[in-house]
Protein backbone atom coordinates (compact mmCIF):
# COMPACT_ATOMS: atom_id res chain seq x y z
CA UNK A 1 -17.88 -2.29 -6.65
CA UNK A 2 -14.13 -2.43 -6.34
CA UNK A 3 -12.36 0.94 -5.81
CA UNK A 4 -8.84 1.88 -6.49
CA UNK A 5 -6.23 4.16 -4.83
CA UNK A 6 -3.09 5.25 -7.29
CA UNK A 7 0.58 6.23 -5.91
CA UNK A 8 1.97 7.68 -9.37
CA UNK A 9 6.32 7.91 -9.40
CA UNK A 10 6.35 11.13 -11.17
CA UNK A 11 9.56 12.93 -12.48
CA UNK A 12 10.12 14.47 -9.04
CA UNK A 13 9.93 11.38 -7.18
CA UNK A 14 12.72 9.38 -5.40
CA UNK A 15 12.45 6.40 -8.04
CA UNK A 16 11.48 6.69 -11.60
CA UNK A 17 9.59 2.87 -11.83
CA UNK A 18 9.07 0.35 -8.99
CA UNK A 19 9.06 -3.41 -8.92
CA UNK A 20 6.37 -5.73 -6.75
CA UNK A 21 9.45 -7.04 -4.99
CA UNK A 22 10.21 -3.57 -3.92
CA UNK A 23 6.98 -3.34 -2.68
CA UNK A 24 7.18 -6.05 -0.35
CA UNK A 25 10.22 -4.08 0.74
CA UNK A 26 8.34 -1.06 2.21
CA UNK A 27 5.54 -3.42 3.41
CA UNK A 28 8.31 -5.13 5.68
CA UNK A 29 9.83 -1.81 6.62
CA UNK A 30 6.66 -0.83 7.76
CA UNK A 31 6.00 -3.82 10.04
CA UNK A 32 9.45 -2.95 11.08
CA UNK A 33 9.01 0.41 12.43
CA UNK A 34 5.41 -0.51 13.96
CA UNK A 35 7.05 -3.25 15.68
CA UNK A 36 9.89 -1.39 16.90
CA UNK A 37 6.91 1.53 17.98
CA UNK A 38 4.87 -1.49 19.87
CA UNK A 39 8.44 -1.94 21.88
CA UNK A 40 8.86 1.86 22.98
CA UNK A 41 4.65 1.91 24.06
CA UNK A 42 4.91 -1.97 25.67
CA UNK A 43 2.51 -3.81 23.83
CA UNK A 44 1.28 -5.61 20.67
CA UNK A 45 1.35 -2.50 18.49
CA UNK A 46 2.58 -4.15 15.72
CA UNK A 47 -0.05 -6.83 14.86
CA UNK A 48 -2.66 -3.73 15.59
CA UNK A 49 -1.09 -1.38 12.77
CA UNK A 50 -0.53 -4.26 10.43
CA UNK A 51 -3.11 -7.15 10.46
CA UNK A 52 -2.42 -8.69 7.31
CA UNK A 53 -0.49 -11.98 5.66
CA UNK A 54 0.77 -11.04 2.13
CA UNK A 55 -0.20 -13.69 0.15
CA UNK A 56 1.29 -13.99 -3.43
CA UNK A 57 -0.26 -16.21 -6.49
CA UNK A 58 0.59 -17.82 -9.20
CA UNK A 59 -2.20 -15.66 -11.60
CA UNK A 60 -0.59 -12.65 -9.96
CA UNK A 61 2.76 -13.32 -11.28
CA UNK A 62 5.24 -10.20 -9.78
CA UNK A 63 2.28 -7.82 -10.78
CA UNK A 64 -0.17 -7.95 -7.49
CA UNK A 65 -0.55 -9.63 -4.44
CA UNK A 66 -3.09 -9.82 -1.35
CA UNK A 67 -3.24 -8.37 2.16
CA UNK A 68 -4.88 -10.62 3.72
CA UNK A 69 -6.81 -9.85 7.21
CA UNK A 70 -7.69 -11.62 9.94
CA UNK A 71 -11.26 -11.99 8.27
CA UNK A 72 -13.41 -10.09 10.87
CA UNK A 73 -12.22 -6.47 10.93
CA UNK A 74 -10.44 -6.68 8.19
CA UNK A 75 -10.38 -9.32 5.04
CA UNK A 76 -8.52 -8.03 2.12
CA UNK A 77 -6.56 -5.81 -0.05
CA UNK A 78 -5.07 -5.99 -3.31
CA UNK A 79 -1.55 -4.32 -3.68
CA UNK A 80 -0.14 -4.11 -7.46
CA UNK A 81 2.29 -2.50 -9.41
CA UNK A 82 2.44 -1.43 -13.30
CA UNK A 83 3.14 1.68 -15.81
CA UNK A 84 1.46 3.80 -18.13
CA UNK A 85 1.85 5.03 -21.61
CA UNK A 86 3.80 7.80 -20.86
CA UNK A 87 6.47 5.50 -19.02
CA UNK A 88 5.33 6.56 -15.30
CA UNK A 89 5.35 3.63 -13.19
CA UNK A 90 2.72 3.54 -10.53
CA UNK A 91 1.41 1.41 -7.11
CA UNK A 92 -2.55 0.49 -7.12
CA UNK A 93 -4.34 -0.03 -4.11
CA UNK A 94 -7.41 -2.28 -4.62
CA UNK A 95 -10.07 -2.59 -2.32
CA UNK A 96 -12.59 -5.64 -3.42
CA UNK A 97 -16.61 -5.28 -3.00
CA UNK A 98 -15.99 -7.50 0.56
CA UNK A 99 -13.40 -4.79 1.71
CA UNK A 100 -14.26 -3.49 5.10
CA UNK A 101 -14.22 0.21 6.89
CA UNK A 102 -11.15 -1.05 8.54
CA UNK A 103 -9.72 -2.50 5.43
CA UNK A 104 -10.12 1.50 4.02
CA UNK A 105 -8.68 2.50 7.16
CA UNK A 106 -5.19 0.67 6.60
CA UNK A 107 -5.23 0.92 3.00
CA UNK A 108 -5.59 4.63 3.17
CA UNK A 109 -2.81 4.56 5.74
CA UNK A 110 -0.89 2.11 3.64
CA UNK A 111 -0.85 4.51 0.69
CA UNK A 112 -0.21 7.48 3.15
CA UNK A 113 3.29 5.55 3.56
CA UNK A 114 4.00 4.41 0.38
CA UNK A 115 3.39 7.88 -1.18
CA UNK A 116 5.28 9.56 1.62
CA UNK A 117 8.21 6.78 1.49
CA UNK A 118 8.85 7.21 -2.56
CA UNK A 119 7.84 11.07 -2.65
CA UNK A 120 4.81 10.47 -4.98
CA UNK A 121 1.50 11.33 -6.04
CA UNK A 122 -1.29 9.53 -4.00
CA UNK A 123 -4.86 9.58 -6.06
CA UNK A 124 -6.89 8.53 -3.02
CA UNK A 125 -9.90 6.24 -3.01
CA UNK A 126 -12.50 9.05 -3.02
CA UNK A 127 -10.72 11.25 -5.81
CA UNK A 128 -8.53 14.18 -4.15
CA UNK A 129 -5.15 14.09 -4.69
CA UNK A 130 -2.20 14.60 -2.46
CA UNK A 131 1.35 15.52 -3.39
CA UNK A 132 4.10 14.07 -1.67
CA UNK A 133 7.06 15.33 -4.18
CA UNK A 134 8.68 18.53 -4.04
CA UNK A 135 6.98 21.08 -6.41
């Protein structure tokens, strides 16, 4: 079964809603900053800390799109954004049935950043909940 990490924009955060485009955004910034980390240490780090292509589709339409690995360590992840009743816009982190341990490992990472990046409220995949705003 398919579980699901949340990163909420509550009224403390940094931005009040968030666009998929944005997103993409942070997911380049963060191969960005890994690759300029895999310069300073003299190796590959980059392609280590993100070993994903993010694929978009047409069914996904500026609402999700996929992470997809390298198919042996890691094979996918579903990244997509939308807003609840109440207004509050928030980033879900899907991990399908053929998700691996590594694939938790980066997605868990993933939202780590994400949540950290837009001052947040990360629901993680196993149901605690971390606070990245100030309170």
């Amino acid at each position: 079964m398919a579980t699901h990490a949340y990163i909420k924009l509550v009224p403390a955060s940094k931005k009040k809603a968030i666009t998929l485009q944005e997103v993409k955004q942070l997911f380049q910034y963060y191969q960005e900053i890994m690759s300029k980390t895999g310069e300073q240490l003299g190796w590959g780090y980059q392609q280590a800390a993100f070993p994903y292509q993010l694929i978009e589709t047409d069914e996904g339409e500026e609402k999700w799109f996929y992470l997809i690995g390298d198919g042996h360590r890691y094979r996918k992840i579903i990244v997509g954004v939308g807003s609840q009743e109440t207004g509050e816009s928030f980033i879900q982190i899907t991990l399908p049935n053929e998700a691996t341990h590594g694939d938790k490992g980066k997605a868990n990472e993933f939202c780590k950043f994400l949540a950290k990046k837009l001052e947040g409220e990360l629901h993680l995949f196993n149901g605690r909940i971390m606070y990245y705003y100030k309170r």
